[in-house]
PDB file of N, CA and C in Angstrom:
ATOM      1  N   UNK A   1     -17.646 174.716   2.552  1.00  0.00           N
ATOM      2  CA  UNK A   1     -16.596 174.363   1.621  1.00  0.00           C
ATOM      3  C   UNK A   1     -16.132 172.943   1.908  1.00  0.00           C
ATOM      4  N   UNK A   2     -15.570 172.415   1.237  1.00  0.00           N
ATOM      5  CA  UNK A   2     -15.120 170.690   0.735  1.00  0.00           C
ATOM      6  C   UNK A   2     -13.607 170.749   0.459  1.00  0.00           C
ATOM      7  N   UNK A   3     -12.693 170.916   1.280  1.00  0.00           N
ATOM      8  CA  UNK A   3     -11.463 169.951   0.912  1.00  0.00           C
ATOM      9  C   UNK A   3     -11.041 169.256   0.703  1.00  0.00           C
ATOM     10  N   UNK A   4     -10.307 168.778  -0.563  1.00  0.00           N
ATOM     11  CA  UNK A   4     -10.201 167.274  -0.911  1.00  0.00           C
ATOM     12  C   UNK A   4      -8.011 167.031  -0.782  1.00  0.00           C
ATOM     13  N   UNK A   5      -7.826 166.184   0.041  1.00  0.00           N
ATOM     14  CA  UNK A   5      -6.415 166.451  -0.370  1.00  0.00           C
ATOM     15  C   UNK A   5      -6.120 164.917  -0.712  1.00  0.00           C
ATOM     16  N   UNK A   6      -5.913 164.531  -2.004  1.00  0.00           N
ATOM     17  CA  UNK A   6      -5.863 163.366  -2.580  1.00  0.00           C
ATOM     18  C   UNK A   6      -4.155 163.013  -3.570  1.00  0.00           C
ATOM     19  N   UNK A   7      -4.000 161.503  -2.557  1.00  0.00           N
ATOM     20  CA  UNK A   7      -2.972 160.796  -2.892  1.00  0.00           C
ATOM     21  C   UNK A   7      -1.713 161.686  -2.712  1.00  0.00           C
ATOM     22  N   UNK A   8      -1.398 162.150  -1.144  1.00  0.00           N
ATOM     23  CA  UNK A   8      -0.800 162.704  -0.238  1.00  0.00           C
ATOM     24  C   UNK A   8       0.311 161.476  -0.327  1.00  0.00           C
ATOM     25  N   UNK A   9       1.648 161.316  -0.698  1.00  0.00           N
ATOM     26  CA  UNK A   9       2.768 160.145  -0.571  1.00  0.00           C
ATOM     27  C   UNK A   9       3.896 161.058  -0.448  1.00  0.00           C
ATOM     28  N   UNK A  10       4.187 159.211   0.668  1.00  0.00           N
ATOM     29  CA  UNK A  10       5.474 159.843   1.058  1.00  0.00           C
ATOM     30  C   UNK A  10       5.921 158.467   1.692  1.00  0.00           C
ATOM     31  N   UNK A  11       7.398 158.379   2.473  1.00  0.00           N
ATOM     32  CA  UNK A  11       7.785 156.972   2.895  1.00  0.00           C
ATOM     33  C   UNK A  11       8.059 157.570   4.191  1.00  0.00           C
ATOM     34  N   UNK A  12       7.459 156.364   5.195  1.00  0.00           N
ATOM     35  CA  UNK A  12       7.433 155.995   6.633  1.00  0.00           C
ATOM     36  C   UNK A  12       7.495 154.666   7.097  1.00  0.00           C
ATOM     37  N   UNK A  13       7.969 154.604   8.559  1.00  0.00           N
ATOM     38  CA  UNK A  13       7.993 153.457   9.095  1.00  0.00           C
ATOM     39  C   UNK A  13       6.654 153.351   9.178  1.00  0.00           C
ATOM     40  N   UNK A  14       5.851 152.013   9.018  1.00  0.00           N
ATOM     41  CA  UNK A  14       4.650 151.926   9.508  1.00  0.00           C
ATOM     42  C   UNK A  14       4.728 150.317   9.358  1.00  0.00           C
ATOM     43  N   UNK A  15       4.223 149.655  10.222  1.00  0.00           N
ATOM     44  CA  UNK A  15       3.833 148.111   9.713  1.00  0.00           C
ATOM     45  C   UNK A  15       3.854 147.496  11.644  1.00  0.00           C
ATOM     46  N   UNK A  16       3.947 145.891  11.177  1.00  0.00           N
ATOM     47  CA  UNK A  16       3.870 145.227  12.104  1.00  0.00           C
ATOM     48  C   UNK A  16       5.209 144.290  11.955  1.00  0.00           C
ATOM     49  N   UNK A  17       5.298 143.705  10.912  1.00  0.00           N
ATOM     50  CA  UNK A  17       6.049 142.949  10.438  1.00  0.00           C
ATOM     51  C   UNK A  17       7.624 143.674  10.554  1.00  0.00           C
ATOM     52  N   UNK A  18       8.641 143.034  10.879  1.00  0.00           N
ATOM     53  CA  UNK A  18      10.220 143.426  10.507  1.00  0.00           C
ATOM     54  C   UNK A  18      10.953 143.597  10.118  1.00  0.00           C
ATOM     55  N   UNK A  19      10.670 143.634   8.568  1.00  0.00           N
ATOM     56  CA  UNK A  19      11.060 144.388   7.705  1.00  0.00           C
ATOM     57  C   UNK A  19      10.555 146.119   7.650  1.00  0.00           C
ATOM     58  N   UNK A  20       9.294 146.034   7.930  1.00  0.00           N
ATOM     59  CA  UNK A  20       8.596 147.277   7.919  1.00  0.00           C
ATOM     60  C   UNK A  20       8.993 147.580   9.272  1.00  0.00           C
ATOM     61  N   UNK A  21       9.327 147.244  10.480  1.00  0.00           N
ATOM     62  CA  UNK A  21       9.602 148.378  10.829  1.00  0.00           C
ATOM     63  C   UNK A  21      11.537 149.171  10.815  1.00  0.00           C
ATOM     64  N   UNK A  22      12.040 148.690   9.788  1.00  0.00           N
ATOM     65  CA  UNK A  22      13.468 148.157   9.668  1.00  0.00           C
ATOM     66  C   UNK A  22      13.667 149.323   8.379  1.00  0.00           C
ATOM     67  N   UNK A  23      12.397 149.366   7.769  1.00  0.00           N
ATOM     68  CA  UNK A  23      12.615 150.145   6.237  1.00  0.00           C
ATOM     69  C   UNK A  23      11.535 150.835   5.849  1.00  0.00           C
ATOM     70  N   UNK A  24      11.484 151.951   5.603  1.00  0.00           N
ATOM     71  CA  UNK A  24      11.026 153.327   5.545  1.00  0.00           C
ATOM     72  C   UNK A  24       9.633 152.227   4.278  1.00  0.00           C
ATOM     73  N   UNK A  25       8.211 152.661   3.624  1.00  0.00           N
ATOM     74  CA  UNK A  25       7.596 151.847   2.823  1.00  0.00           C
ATOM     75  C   UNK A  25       6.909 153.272   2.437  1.00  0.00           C
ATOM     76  N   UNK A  26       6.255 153.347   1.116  1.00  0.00           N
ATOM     77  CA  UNK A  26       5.461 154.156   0.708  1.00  0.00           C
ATOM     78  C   UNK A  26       3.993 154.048   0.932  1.00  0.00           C
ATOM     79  N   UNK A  27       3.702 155.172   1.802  1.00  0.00           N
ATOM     80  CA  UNK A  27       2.081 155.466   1.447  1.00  0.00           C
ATOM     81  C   UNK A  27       1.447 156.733   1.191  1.00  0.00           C
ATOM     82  N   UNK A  28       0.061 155.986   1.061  1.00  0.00           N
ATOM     83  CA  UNK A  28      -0.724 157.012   0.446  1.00  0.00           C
ATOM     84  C   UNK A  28      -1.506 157.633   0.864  1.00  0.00           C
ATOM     85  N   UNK A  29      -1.831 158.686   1.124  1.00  0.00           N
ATOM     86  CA  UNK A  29      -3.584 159.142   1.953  1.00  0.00           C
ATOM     87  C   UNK A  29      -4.027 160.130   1.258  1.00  0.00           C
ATOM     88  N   UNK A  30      -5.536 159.561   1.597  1.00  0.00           N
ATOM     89  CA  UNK A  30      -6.887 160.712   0.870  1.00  0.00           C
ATOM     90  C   UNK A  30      -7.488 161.225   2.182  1.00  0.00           C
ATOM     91  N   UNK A  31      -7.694 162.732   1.974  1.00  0.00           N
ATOM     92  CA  UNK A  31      -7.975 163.063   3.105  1.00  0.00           C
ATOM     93  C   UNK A  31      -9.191 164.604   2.634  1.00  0.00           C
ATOM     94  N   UNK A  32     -10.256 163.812   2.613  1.00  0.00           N
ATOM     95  CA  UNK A  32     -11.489 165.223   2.948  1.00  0.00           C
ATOM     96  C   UNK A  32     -12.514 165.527   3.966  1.00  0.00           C
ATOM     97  N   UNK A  33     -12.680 166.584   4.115  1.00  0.00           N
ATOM     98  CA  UNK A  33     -13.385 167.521   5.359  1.00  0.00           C
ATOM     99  C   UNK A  33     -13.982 168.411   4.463  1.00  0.00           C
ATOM    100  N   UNK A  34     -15.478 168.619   5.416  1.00  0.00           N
ATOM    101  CA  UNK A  34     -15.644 169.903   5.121  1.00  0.00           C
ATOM    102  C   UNK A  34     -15.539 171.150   5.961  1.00  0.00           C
ATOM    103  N   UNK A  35     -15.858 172.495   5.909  1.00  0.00           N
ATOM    104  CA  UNK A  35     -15.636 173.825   7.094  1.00  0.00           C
ATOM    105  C   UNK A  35     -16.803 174.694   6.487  1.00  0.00           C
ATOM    106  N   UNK A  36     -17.067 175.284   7.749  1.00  0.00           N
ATOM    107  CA  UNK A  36     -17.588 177.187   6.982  1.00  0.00           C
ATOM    108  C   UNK A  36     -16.973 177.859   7.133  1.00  0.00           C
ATOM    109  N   UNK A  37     -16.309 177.859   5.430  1.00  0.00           N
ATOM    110  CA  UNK A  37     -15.316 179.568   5.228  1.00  0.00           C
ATOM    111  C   UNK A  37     -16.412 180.551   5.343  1.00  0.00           C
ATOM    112  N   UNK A  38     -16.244 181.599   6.155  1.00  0.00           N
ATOM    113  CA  UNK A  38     -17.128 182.506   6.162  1.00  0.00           C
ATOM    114  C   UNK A  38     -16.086 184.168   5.476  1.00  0.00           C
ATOM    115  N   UNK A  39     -15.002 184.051   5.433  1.00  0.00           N
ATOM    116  CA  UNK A  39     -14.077 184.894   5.323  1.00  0.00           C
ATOM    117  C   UNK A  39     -12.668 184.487   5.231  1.00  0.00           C
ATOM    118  N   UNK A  40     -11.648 185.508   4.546  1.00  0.00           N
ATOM    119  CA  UNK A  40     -10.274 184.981   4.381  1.00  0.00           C
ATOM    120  C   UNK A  40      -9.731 184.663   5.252  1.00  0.00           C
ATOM    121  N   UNK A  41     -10.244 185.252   6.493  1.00  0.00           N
ATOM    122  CA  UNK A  41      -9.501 185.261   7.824  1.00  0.00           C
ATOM    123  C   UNK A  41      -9.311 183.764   8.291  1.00  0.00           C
ATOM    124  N   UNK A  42     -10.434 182.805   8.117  1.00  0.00           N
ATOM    125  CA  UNK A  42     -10.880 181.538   8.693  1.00  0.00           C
ATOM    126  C   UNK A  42     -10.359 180.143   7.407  1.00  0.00           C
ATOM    127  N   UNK A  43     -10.032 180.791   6.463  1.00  0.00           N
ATOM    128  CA  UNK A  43      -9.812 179.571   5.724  1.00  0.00           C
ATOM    129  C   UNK A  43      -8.703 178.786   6.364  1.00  0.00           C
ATOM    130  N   UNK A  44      -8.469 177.311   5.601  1.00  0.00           N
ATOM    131  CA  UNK A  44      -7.588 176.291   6.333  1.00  0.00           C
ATOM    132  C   UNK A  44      -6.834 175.976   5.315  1.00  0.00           C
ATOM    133  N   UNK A  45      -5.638 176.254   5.710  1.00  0.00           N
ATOM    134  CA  UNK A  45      -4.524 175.785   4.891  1.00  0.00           C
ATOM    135  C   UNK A  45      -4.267 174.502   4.276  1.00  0.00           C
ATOM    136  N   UNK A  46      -4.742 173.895   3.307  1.00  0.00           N
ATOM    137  CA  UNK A  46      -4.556 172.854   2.901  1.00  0.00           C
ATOM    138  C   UNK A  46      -2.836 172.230   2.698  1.00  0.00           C
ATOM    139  N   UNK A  47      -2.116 172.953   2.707  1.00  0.00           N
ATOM    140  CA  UNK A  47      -0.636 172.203   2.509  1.00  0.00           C
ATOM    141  C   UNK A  47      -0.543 172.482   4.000  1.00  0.00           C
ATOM    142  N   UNK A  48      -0.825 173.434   4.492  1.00  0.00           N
ATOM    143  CA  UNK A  48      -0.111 173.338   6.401  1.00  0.00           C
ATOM    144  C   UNK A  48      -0.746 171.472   6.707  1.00  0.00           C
ATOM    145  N   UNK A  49      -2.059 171.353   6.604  1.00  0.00           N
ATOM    146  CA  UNK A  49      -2.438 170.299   7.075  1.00  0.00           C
ATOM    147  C   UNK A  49      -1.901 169.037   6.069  1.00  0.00           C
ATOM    148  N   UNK A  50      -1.374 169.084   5.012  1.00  0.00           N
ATOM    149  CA  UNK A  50      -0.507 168.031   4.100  1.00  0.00           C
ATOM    150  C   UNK A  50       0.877 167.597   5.245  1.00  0.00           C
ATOM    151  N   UNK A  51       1.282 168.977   5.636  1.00  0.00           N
ATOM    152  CA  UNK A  51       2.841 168.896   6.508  1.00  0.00           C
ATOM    153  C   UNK A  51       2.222 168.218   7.492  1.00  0.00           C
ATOM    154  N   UNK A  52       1.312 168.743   8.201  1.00  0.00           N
ATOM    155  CA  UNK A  52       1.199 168.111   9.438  1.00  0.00           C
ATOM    156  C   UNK A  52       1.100 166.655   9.362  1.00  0.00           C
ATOM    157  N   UNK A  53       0.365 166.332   8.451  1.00  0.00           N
ATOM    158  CA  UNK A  53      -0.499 164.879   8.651  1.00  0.00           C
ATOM    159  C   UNK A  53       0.914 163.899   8.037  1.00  0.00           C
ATOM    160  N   UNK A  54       1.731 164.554   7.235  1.00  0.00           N
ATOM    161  CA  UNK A  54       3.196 163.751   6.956  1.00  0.00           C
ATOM    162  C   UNK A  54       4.089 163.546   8.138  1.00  0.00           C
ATOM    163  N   UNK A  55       4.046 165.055   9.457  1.00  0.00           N
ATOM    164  CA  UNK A  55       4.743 164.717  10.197  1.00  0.00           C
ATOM    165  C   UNK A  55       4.603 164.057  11.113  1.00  0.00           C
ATOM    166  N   UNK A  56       3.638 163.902  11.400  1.00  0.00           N
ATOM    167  CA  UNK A  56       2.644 163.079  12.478  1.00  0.00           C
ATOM    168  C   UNK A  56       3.114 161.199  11.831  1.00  0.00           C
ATOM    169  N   UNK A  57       3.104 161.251  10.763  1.00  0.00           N
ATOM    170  CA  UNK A  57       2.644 159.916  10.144  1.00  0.00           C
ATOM    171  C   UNK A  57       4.425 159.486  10.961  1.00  0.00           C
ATOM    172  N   UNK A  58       5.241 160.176  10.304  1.00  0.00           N
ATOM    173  CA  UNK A  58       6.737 159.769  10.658  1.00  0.00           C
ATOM    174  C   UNK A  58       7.072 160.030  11.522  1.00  0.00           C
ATOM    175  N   UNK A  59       6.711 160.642  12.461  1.00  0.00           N
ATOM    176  CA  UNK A  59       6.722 160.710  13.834  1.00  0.00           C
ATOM    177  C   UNK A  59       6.659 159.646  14.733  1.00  0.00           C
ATOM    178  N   UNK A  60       5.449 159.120  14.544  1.00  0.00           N
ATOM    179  CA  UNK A  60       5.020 158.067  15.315  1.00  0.00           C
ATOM    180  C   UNK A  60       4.893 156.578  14.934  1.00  0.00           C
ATOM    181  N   UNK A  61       5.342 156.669  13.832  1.00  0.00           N
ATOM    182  CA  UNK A  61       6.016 155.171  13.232  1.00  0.00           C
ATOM    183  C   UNK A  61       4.989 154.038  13.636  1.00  0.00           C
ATOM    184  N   UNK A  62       3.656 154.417  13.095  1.00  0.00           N
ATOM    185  CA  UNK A  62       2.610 153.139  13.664  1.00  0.00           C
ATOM    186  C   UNK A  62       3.070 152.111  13.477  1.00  0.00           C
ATOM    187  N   UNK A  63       2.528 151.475  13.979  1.00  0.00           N
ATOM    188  CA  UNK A  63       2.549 149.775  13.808  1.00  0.00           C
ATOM    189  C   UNK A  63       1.203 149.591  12.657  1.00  0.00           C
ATOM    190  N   UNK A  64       0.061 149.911  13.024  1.00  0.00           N
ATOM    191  CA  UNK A  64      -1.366 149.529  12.518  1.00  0.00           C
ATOM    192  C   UNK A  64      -1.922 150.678  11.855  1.00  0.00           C
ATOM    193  N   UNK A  65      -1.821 150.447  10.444  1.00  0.00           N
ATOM    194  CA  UNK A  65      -2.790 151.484   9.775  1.00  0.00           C
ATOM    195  C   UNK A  65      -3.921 151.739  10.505  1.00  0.00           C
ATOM    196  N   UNK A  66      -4.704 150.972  11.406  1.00  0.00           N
ATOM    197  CA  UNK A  66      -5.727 151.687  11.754  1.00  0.00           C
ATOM    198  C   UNK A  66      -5.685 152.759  12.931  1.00  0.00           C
ATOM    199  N   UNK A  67      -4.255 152.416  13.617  1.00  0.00           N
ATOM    200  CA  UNK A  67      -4.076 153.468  14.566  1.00  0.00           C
ATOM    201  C   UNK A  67      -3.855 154.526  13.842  1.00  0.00           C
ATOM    202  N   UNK A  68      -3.279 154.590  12.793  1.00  0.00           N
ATOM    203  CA  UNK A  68      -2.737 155.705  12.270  1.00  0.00           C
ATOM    204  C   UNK A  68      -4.102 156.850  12.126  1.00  0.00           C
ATOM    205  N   UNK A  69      -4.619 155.750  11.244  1.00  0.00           N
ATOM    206  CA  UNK A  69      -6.237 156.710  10.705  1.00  0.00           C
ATOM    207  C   UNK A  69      -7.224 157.010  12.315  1.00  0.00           C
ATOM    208  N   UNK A  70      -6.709 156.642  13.303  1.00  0.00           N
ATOM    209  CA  UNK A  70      -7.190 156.485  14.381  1.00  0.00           C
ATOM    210  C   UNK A  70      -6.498 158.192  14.766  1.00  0.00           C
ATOM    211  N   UNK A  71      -5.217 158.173  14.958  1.00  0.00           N
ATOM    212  CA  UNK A  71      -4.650 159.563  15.594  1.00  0.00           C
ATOM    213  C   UNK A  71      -4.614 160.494  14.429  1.00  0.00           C
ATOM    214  N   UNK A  72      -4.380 160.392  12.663  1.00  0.00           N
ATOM    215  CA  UNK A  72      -4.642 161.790  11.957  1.00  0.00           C
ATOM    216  C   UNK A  72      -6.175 162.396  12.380  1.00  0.00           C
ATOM    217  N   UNK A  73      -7.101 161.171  12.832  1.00  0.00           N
ATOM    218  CA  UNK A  73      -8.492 161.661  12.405  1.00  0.00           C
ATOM    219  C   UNK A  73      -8.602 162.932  14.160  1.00  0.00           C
ATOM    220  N   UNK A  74      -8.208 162.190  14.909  1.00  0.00           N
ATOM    221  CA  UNK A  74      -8.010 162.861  16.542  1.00  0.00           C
ATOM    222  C   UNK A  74      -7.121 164.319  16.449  1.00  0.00           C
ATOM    223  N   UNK A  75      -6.026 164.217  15.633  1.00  0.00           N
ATOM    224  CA  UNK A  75      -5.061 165.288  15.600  1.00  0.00           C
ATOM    225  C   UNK A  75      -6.286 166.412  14.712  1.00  0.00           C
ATOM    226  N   UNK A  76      -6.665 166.086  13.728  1.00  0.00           N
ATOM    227  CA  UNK A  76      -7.275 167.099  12.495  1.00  0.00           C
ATOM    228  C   UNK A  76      -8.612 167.528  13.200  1.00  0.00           C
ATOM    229  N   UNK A  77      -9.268 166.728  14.039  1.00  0.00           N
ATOM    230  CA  UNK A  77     -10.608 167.064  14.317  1.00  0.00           C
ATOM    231  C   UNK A  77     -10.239 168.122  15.686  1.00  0.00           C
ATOM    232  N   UNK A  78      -9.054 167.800  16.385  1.00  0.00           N
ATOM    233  CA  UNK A  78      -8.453 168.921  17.795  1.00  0.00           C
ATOM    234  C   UNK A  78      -8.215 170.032  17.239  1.00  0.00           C
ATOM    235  N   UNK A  79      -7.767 170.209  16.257  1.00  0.00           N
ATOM    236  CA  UNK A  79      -6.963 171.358  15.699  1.00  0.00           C
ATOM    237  C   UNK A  79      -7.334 172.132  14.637  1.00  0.00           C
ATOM    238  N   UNK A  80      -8.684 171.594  14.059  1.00  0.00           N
ATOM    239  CA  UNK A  80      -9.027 172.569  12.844  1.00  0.00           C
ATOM    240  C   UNK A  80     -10.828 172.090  13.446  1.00  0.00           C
ATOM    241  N   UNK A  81     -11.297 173.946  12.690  1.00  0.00           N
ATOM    242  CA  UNK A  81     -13.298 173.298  12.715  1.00  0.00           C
ATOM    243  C   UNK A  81     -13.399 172.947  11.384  1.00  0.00           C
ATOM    244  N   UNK A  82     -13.418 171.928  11.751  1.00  0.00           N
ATOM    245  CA  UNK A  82     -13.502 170.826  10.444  1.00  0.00           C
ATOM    246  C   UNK A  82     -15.125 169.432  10.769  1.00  0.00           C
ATOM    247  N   UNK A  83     -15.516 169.257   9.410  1.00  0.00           N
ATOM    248  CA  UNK A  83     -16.374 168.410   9.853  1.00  0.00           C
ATOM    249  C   UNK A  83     -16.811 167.346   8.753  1.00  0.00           C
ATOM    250  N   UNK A  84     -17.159 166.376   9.097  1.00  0.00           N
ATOM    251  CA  UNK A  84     -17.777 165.221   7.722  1.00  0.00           C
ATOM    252  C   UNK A  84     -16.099 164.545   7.390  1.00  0.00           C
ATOM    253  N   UNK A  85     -14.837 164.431   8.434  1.00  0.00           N
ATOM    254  CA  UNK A  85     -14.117 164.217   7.960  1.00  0.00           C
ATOM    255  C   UNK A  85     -13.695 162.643   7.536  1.00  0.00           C
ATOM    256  N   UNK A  86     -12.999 162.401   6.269  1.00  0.00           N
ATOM    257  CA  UNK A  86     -12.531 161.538   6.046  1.00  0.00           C
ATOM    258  C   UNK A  86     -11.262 160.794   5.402  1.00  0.00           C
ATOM    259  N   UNK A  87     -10.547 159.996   6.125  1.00  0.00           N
ATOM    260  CA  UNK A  87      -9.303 159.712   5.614  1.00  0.00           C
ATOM    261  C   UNK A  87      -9.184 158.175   5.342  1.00  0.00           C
ATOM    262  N   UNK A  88      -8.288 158.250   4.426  1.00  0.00           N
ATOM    263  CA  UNK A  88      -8.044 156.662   3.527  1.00  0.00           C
ATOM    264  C   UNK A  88      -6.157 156.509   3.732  1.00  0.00           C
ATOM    265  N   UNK A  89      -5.762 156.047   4.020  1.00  0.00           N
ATOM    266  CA  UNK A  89      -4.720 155.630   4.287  1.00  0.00           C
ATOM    267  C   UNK A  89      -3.931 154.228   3.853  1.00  0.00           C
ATOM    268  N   UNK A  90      -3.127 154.080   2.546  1.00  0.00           N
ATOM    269  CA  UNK A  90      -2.997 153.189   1.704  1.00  0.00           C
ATOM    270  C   UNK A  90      -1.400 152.657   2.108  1.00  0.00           C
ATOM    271  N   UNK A  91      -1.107 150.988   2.075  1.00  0.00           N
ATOM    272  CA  UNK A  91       0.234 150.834   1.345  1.00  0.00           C
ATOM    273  C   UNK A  91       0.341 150.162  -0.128  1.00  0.00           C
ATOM    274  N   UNK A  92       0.657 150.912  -0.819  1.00  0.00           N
ATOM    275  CA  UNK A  92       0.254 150.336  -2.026  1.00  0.00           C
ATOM    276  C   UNK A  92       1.684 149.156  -2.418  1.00  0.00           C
ATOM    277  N   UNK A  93       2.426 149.353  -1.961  1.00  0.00           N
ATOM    278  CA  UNK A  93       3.881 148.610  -2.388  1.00  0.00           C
ATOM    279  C   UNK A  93       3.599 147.091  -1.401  1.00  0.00           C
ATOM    280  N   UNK A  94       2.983 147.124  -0.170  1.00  0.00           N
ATOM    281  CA  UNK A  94       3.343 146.150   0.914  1.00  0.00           C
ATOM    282  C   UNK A  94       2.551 144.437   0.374  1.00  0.00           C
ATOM    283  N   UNK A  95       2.006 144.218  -0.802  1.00  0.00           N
ATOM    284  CA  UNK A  95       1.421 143.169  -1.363  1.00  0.00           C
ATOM    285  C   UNK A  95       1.514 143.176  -2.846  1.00  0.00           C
ATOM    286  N   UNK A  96       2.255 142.309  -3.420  1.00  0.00           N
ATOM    287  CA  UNK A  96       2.179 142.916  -5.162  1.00  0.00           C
ATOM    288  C   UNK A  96       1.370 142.732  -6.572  1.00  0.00           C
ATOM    289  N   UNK A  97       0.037 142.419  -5.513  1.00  0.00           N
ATOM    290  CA  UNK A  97      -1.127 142.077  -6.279  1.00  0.00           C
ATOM    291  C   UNK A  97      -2.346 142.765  -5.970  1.00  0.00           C
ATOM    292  N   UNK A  98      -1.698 143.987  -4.981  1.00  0.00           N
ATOM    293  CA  UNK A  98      -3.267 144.522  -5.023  1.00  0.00           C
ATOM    294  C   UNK A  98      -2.647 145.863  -3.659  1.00  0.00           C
ATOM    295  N   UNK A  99      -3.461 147.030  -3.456  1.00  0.00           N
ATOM    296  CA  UNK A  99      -3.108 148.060  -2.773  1.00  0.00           C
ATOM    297  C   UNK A  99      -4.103 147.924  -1.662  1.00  0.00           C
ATOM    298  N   UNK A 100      -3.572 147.844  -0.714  1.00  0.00           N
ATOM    299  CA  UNK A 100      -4.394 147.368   0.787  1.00  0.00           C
ATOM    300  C   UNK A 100      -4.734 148.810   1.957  1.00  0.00           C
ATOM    301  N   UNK A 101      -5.379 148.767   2.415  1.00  0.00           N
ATOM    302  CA  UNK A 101      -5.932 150.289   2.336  1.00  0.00           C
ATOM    303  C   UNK A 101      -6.922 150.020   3.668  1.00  0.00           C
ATOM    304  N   UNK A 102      -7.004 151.560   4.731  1.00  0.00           N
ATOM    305  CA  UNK A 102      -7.648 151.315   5.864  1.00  0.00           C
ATOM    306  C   UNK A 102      -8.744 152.972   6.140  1.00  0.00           C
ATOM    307  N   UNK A 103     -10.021 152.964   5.571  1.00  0.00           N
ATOM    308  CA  UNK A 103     -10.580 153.724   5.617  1.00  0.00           C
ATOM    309  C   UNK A 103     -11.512 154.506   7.219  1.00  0.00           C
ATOM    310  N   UNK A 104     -11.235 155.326   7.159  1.00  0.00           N
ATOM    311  CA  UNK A 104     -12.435 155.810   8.131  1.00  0.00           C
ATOM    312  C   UNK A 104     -13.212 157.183   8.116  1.00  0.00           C
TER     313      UNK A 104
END
């Protein structure tokens, strides 16, 4: 099976700069994996892992989108059998000519 959890938003501290880390900014994440459901017993909660990956994000108030996509990808791959995973992690507000974005 293929989970797709797409354009996941919400506002967090995240940045480098001092304004950002001063004021909450909107982002975005795409986030798919695949698993073998073999039974009801084993499926994966797609909104449990929406909460998580929101609380994690505001939790830890990155500095560097790439750390970020660095610890959801570490947190999701510890905690679920999950595999082929991939996350996109956007600020779409932080440039006003274009949505800047850190894939892995």
């Amino acid at each position: 099976m293929k989970i797709s959890i797409e354009k996941l938003t919400f506002d967090c501290i995240i940045g480098i700069l001092d304004f950002e880390r001063d004021n909450e900014q909107k982002v975005v994440i795409d986030i798919s994996f695949e698993y073998d459901f073999l039974n009801e017993e084993n499926f994966i909660d797609y909104s449990k892992i929406s909460s998580e990956v929101e609380k994690l994000m505001k939790e830890k108030k990155f500095e560097l989108l790439e750390n970020a996509v660095i610890e959801v990808d570490k947190y999701l791959n510890k905690n679920y059998p999950i595999k082929n995973l991939k996350i996109k992690i956007s600020k779409p507000d932080i440039l006003k000519n274009c949505i800047v974005s850190i894939e892995h």
